[in-house]
C-alpha atoms as a PDB file:
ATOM      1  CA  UNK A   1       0.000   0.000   0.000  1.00  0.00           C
ATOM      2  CA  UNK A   2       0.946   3.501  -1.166  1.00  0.00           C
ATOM      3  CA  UNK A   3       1.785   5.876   1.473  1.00  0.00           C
ATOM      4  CA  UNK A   4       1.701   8.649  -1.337  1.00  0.00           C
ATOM      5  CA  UNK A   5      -0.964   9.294  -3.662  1.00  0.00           C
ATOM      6  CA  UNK A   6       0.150  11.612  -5.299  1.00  0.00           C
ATOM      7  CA  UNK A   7      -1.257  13.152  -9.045  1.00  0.00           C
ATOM      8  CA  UNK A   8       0.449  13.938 -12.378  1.00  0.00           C
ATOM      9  CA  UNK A   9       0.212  16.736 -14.349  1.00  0.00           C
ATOM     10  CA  UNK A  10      -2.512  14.416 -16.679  1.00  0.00           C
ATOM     11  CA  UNK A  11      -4.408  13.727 -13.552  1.00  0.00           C
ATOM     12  CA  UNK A  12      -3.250   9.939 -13.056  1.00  0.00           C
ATOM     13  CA  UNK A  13      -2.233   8.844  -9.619  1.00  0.00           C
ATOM     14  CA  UNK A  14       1.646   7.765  -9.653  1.00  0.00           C
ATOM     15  CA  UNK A  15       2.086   4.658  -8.664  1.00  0.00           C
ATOM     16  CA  UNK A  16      -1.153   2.704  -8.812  1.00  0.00           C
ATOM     17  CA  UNK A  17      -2.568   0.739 -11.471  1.00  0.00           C
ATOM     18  CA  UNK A  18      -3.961   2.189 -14.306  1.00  0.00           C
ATOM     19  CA  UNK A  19      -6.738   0.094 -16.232  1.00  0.00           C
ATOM     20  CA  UNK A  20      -8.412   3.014 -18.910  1.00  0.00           C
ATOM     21  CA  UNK A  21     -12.101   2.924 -18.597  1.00  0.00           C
ATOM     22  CA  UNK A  22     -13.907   3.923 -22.321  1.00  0.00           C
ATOM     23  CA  UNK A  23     -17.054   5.111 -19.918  1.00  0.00           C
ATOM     24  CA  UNK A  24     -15.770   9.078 -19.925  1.00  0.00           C
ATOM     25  CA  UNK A  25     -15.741  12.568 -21.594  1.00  0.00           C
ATOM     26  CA  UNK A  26     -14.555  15.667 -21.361  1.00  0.00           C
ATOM     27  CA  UNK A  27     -15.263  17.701 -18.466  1.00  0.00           C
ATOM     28  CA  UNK A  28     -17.058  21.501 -19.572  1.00  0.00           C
ATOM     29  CA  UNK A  29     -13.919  24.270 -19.240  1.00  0.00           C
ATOM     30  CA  UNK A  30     -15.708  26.077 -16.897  1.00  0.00           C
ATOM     31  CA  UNK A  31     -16.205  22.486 -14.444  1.00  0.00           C
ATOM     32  CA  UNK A  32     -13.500  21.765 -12.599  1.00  0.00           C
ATOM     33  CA  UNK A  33     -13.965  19.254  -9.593  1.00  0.00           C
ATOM     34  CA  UNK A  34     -15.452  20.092  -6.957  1.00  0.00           C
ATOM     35  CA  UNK A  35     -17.302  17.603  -5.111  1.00  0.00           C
ATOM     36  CA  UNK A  36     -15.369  13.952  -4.342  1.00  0.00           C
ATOM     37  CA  UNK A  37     -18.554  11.181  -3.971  1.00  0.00           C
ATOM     38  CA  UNK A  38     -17.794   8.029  -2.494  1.00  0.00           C
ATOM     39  CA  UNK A  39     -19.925   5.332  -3.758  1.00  0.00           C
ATOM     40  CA  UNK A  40     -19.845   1.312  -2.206  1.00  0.00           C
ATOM     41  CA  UNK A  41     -20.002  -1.402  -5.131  1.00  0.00           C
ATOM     42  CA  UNK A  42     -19.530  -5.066  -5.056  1.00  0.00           C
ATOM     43  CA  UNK A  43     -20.243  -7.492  -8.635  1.00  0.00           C
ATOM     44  CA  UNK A  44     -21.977 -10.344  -8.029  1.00  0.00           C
ATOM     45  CA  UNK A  45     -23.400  -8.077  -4.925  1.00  0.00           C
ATOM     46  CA  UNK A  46     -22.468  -9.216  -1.910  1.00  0.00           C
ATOM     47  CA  UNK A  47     -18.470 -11.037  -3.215  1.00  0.00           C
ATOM     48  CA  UNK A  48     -15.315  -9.488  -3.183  1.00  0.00           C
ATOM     49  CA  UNK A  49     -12.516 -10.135  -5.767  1.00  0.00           C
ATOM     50  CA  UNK A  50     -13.077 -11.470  -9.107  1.00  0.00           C
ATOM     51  CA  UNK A  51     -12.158  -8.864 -11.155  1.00  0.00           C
ATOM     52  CA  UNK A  52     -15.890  -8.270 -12.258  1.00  0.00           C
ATOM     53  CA  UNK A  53     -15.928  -4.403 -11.371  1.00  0.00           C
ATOM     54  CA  UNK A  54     -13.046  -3.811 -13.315  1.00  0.00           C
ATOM     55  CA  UNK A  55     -14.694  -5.537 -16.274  1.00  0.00           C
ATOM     56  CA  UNK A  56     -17.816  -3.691 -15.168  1.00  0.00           C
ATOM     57  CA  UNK A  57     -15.630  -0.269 -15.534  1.00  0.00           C
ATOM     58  CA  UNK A  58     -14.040  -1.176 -19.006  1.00  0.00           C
ATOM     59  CA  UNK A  59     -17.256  -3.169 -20.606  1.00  0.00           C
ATOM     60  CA  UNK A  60     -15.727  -6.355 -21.033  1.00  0.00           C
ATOM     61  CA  UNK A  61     -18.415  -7.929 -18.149  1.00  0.00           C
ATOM     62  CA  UNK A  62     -19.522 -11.409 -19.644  1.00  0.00           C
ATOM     63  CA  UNK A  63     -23.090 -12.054 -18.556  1.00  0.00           C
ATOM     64  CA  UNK A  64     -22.419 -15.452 -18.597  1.00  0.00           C
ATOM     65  CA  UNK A  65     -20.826 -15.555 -15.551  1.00  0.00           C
ATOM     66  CA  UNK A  66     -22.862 -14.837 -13.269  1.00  0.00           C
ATOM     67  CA  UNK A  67     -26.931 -14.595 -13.397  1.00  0.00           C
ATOM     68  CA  UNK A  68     -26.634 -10.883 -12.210  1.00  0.00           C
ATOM     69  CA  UNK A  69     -24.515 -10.025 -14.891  1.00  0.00           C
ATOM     70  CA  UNK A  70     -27.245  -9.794 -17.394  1.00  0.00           C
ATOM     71  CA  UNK A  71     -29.209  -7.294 -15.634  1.00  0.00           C
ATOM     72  CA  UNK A  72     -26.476  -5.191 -15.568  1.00  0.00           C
ATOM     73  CA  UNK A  73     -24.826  -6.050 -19.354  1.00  0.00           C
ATOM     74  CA  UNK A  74     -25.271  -3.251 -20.924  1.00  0.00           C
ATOM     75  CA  UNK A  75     -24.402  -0.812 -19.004  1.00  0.00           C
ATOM     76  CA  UNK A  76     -21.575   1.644 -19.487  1.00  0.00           C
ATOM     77  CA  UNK A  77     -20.299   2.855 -16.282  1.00  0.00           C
ATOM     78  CA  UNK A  78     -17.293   4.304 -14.585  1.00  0.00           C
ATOM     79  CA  UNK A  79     -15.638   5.698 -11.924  1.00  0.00           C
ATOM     80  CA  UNK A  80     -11.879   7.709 -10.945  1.00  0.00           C
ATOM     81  CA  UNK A  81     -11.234   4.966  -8.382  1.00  0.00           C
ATOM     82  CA  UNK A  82     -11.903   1.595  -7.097  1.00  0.00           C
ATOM     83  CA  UNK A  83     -10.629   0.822  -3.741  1.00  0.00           C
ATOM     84  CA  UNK A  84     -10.113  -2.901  -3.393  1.00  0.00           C
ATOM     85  CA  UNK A  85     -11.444  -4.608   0.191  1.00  0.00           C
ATOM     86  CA  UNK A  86      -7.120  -5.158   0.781  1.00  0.00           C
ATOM     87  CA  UNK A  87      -6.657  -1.358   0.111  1.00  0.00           C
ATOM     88  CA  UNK A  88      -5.162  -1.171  -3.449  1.00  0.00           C
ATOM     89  CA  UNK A  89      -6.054   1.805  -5.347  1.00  0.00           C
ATOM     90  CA  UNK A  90      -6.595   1.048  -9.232  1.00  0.00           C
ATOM     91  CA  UNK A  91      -7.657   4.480 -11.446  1.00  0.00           C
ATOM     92  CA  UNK A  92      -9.894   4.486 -14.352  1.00  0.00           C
ATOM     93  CA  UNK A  93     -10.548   8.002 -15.206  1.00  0.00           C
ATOM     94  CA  UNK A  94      -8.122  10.616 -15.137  1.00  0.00           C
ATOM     95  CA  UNK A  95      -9.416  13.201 -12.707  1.00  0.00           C
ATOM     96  CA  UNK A  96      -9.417  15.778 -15.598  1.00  0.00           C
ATOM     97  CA  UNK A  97     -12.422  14.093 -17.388  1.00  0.00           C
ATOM     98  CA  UNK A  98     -15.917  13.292 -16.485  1.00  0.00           C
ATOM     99  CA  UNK A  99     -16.069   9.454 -15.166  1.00  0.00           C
ATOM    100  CA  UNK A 100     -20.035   7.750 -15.540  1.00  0.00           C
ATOM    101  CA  UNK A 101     -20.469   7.231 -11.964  1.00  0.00           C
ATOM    102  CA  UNK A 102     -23.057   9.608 -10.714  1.00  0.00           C
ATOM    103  CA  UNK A 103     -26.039   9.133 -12.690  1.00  0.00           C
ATOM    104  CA  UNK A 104     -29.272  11.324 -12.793  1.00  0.00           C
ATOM    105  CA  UNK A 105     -27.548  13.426  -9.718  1.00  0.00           C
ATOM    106  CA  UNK A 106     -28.000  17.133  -7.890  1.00  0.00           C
ATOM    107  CA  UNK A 107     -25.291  18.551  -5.121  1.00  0.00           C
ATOM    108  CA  UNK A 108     -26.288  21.690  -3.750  1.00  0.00           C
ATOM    109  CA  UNK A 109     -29.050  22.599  -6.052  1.00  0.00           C
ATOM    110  CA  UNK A 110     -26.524  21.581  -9.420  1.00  0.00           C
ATOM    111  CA  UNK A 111     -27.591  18.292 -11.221  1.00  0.00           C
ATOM    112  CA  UNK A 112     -25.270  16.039 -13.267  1.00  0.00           C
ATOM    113  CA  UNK A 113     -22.566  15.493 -10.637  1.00  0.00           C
ATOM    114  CA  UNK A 114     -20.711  13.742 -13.321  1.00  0.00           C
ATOM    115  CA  UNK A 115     -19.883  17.168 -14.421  1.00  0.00           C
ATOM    116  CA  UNK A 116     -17.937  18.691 -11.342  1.00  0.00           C
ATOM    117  CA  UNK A 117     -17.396  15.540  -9.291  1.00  0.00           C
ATOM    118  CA  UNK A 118     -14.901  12.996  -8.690  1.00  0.00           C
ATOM    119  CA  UNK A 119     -16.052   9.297  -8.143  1.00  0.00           C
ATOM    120  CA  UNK A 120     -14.363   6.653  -5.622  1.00  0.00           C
ATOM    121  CA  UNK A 121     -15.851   3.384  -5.774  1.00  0.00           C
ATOM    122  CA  UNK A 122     -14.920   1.363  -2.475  1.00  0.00           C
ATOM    123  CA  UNK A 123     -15.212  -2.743  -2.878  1.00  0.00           C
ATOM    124  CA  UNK A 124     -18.138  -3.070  -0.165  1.00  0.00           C
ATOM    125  CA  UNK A 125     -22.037  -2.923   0.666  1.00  0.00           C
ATOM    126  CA  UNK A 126     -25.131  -1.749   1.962  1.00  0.00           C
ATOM    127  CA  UNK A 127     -25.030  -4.219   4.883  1.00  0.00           C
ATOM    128  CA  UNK A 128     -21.351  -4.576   5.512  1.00  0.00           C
ATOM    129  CA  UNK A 129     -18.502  -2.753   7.315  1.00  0.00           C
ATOM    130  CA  UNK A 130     -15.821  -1.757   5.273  1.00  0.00           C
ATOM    131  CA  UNK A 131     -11.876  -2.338   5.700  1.00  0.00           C
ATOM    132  CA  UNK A 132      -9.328  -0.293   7.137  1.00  0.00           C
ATOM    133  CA  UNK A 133      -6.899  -0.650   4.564  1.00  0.00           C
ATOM    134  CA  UNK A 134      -9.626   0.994   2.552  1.00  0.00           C
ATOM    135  CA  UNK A 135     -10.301   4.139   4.732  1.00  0.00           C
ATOM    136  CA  UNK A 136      -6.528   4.420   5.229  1.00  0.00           C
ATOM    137  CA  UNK A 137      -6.457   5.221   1.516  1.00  0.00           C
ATOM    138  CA  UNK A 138      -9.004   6.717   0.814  1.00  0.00           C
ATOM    139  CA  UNK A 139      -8.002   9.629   3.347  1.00  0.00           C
ATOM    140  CA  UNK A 140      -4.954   9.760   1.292  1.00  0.00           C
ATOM    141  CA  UNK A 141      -6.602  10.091  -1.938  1.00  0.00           C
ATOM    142  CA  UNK A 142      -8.961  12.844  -0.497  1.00  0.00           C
ATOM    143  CA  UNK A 143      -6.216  14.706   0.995  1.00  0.00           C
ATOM    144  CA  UNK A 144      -4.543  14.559  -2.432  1.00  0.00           C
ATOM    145  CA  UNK A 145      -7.362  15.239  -4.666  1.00  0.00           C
ATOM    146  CA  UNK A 146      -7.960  18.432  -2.262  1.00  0.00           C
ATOM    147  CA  UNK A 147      -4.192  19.560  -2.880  1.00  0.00           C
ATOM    148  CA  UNK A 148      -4.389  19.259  -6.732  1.00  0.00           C
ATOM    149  CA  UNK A 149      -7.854  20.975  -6.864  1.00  0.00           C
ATOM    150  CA  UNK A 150      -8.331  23.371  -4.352  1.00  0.00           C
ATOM    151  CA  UNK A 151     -12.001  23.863  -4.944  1.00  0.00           C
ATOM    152  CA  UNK A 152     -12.612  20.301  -3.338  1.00  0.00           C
ATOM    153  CA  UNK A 153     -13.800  21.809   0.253  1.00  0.00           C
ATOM    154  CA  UNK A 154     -14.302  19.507   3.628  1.00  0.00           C
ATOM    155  CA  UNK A 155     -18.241  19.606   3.042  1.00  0.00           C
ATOM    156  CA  UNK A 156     -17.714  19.041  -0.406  1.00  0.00           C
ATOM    157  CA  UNK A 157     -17.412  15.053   0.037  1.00  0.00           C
ATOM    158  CA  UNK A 158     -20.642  13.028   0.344  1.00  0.00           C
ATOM    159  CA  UNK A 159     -21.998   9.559  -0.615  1.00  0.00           C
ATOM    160  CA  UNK A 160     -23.902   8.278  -3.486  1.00  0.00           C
ATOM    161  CA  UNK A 161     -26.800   8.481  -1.707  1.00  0.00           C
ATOM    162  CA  UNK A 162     -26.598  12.238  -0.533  1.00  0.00           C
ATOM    163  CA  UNK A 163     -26.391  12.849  -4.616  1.00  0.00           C
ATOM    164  CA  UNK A 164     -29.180  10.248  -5.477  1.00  0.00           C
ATOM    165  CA  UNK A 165     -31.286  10.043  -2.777  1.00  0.00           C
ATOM    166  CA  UNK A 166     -34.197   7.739  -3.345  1.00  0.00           C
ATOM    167  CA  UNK A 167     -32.662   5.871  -6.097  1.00  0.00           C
ATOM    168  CA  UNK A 168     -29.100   5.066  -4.645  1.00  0.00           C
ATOM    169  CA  UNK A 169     -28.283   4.011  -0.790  1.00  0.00           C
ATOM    170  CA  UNK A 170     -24.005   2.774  -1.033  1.00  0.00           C
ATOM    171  CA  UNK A 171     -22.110   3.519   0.190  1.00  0.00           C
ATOM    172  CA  UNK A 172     -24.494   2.526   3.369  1.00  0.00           C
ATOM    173  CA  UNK A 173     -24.787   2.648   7.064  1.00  0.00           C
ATOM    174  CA  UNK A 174     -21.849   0.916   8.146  1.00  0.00           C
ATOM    175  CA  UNK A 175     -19.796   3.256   6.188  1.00  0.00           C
ATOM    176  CA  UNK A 176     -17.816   5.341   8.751  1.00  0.00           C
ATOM    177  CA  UNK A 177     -17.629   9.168   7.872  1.00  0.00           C
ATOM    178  CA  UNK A 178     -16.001   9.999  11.740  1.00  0.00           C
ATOM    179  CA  UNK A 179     -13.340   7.510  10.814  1.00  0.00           C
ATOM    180  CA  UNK A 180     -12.906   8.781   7.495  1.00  0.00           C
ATOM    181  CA  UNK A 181     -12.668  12.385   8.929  1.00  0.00           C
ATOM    182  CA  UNK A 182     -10.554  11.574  11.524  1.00  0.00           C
ATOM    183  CA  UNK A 183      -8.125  10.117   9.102  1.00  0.00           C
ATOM    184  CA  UNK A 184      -7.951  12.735   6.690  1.00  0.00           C
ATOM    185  CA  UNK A 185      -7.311  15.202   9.383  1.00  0.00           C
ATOM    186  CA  UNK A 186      -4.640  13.104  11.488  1.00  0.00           C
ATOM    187  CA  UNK A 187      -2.557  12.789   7.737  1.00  0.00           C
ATOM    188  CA  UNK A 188      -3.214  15.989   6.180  1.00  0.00           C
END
């Protein structure tokens, strides 16, 4: 695990792995991120590992594998991040462009998130505590991500479900904002 996550110039993390989602665009000149949203996602639900996000993230998901899978077949979705359940940090949008990870959205009376956010997906759910290795991290990517773009306040970081509510609920009860907060502020 990383004890830097730091960002290039292209908006790539150093140092992590890199597997290039298609699911983005271009971000609007005038929408810079703003807003980091932290979203809980685990393919089939409920199992770790597998590699089935990542093939969720670059379309390459067979529904064969799993009866799930076809519900969810064609969709074409993204996010920056993914934060395994062991803490590694794999990027899939550079933090310059517009990941598909928000959906129909509104922060602060602005819809399409997509536009101004940054997505983390962290390998959990719903019902389920998450891992330390995973809060550890994703402190340091929130501490980073506020270096590189300054307009990324404290309150602007918030869950799927503060964006969505009504249609999305990750990344769920058991995940711990105080520990997340605590974090960011012990390291920054």
């Amino acid at each position: 695990m990383r004890d830097d996550l730091s960002i290039d110039e292209s908006g790539w993390l150093k140092g992590v792995e890199i597997i290039q989602s298609p699911n983005f665009n271009q971000r609007a000149k005038d929408a810079d991120a703003r807003l980091i949203v932290v979203h809980g996602i685990s393919l089939p639900p409920g199992q770790y590992g597998g590699g089935y996000v990542q093939q969720l993230f670059t379309n390459k998901l067979d529904p064969g594998e799993h009866e799930y899978f076809e519900q969810i077949k064609d969709l074409q979705v993204s996010a920056h991040c993914f934060i395994t359940r062991d803490g590694k940090v794999i990027q899939f949008v550079s933090f310059k462009n517009r990941a598909w990870h928000a959906g129909i959205s509104s922060w602060q009376g602005t819809d399409n998130c997509n536009d101004f956010s940054i997505g983390i997906e962290m390998e959990g759910t719903d019902d389920e505590a998450y891992e330390d290795k995973q809060y550890q991290q994703l402190a340091k990517l929130v501490i980073s991500l506020r270096k590189q773009y300054p307009a990324i306040l404290e309150q602007s970081l918030c869950g799927h479900s503060d964006i969505s509510p009504g249609r999305k609920t990750d990344p769920g009860p058991f995940f711990d904002w105080n520990k997340l907060s605590h974090l960011i502020n012990k390291n920054n």
